[in-house]
Protein backbone atom coordinates (compact mmCIF):
# COMPACT_ATOMS: atom_id res chain seq x y z
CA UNK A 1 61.07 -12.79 31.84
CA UNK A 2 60.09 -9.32 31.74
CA UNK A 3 58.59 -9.06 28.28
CA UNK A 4 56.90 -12.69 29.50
CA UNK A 5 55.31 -10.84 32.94
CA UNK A 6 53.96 -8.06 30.76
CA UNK A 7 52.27 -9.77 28.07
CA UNK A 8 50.71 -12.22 30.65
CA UNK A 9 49.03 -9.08 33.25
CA UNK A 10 48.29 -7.15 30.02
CA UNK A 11 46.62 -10.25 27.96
CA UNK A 12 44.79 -11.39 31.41
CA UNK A 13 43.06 -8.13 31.46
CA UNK A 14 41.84 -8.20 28.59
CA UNK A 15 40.79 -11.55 28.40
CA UNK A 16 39.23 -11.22 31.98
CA UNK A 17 36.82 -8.51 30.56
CA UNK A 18 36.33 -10.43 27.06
CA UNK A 19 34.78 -13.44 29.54
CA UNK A 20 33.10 -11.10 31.88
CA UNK A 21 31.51 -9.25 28.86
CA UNK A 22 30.22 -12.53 27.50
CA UNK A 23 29.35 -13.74 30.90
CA UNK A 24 26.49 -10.48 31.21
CA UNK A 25 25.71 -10.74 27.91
CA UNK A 26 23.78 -14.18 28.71
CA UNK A 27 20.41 -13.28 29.02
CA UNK A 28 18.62 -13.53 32.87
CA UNK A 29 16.11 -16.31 31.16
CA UNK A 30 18.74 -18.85 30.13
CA UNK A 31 19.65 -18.82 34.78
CA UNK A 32 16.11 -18.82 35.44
CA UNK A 33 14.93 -21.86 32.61
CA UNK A 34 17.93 -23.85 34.28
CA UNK A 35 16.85 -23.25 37.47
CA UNK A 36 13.02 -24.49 36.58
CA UNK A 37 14.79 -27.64 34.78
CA UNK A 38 16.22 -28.12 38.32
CA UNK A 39 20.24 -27.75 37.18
CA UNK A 40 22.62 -27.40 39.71
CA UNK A 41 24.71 -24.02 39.42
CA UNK A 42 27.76 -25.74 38.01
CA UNK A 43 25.15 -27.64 35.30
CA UNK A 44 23.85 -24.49 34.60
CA UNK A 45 27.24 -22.93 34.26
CA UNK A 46 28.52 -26.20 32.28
CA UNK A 47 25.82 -26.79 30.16
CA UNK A 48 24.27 -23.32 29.42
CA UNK A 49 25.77 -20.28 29.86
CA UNK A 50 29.68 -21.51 29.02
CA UNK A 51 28.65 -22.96 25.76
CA UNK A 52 27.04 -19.76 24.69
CA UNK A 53 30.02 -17.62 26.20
CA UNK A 54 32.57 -19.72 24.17
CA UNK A 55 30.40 -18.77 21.31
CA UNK A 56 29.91 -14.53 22.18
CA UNK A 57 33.40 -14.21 23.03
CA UNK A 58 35.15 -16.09 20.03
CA UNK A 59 35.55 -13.13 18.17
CA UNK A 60 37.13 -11.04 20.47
CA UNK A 61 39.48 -13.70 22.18
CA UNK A 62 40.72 -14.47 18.26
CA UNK A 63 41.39 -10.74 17.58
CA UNK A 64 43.25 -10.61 20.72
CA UNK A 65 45.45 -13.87 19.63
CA UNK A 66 46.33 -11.65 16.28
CA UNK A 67 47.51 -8.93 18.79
CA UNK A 68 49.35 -10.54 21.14
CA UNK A 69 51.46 -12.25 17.74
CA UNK A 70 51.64 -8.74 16.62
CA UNK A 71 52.75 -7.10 19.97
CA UNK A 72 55.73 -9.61 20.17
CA UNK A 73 57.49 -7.36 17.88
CA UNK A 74 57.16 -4.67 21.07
CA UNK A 75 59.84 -6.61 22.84
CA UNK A 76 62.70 -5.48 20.28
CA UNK A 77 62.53 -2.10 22.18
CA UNK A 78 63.67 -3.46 25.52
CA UNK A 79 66.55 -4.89 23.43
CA UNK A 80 65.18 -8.80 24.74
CA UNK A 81 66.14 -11.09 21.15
CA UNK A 82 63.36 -11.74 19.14
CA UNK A 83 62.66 -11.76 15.55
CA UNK A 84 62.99 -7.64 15.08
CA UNK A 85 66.07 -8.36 16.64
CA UNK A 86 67.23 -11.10 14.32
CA UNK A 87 66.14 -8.71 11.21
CA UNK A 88 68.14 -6.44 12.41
CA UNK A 89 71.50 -8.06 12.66
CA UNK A 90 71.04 -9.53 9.37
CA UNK A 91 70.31 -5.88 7.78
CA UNK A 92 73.46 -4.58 9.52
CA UNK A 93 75.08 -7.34 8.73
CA UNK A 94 74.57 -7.19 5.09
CA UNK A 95 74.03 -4.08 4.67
CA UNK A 96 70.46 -4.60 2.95
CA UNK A 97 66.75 -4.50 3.69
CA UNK A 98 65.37 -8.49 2.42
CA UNK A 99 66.08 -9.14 6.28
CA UNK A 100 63.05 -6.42 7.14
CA UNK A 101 61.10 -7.64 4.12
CA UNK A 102 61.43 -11.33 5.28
CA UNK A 103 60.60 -10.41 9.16
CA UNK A 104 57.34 -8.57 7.73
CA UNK A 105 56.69 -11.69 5.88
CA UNK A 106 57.34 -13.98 8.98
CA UNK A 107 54.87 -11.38 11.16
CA UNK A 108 52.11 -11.56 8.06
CA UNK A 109 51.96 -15.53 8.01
CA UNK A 110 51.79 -15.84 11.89
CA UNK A 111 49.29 -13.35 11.67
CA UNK A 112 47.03 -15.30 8.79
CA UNK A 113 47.84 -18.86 10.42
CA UNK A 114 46.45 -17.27 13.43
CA UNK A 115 43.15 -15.90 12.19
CA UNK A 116 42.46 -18.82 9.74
CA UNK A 117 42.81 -20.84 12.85
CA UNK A 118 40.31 -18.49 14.71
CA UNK A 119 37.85 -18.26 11.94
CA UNK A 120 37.35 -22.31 11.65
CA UNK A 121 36.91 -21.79 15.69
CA UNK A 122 33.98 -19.57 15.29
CA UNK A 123 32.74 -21.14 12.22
CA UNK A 124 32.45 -25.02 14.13
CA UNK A 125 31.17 -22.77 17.13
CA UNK A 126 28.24 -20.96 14.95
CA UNK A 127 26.36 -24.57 14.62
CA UNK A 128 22.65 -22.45 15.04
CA UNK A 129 23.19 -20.12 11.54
């Protein structure tokens, strides 16, 4: 549960200032036209400005995804099981270093699934280019 606490306060920090980075980033004109089209705030925020956040901060949320995968391998050191763990009683086990080369492997296709997943994300979300 600890590892679990930690990577969820750590992860919603940085998430929180992805969003609030793409939130500024939408220009003052995009409030203002919505206004003059008479949109509610939550239309505006529905139909404007989310839309183009989800698009600004795609990037950014995917390279955190490949981090968080990555960081998982930070909860052998509290000694919590996990797959560092698992390579390691096989290597001591047997007395050989595949285990390490397979848990690198494991790490490198979570990592790839991961930002192939992303990069179709971004690609469906970059509709204007």
């Amino acid at each position: 549960e600890a590892a679990i606490f930690t990577f969820i306060l750590n992860y919603a920090a940085y998430f929180a200032e992805i969003f609030r980075g793409g939130l500024q980033s939408v220009p003052q004109g995009q409030y203002d036209g919505a206004k003059v089209l008479g949109l509610s705030q939550f239309q505006t925020m529905r139909k404007i400005v989310l839309p183009q956040v989800a698009k600004i901060v795609m990037p950014s949320v995917g390279n955190e995804v490949v981090n968080l995968v990555k960081d998982t391998s930070l909860v052998y050191v509290i000694g919590l099981a996990d797959l560092m763990r698992a390579g390691n009683i096989a290597a001591s086990r047997d007395v050989t270093l595949v285990p390490y080369l397979m848990v690198g492997v494991l790490y490198l296709v979570l990592t790839i699934f991961a930002t192939v997943i992303m990069r179709r994300v971004e690609t469906n979300l970059n509709y204007y280019k």
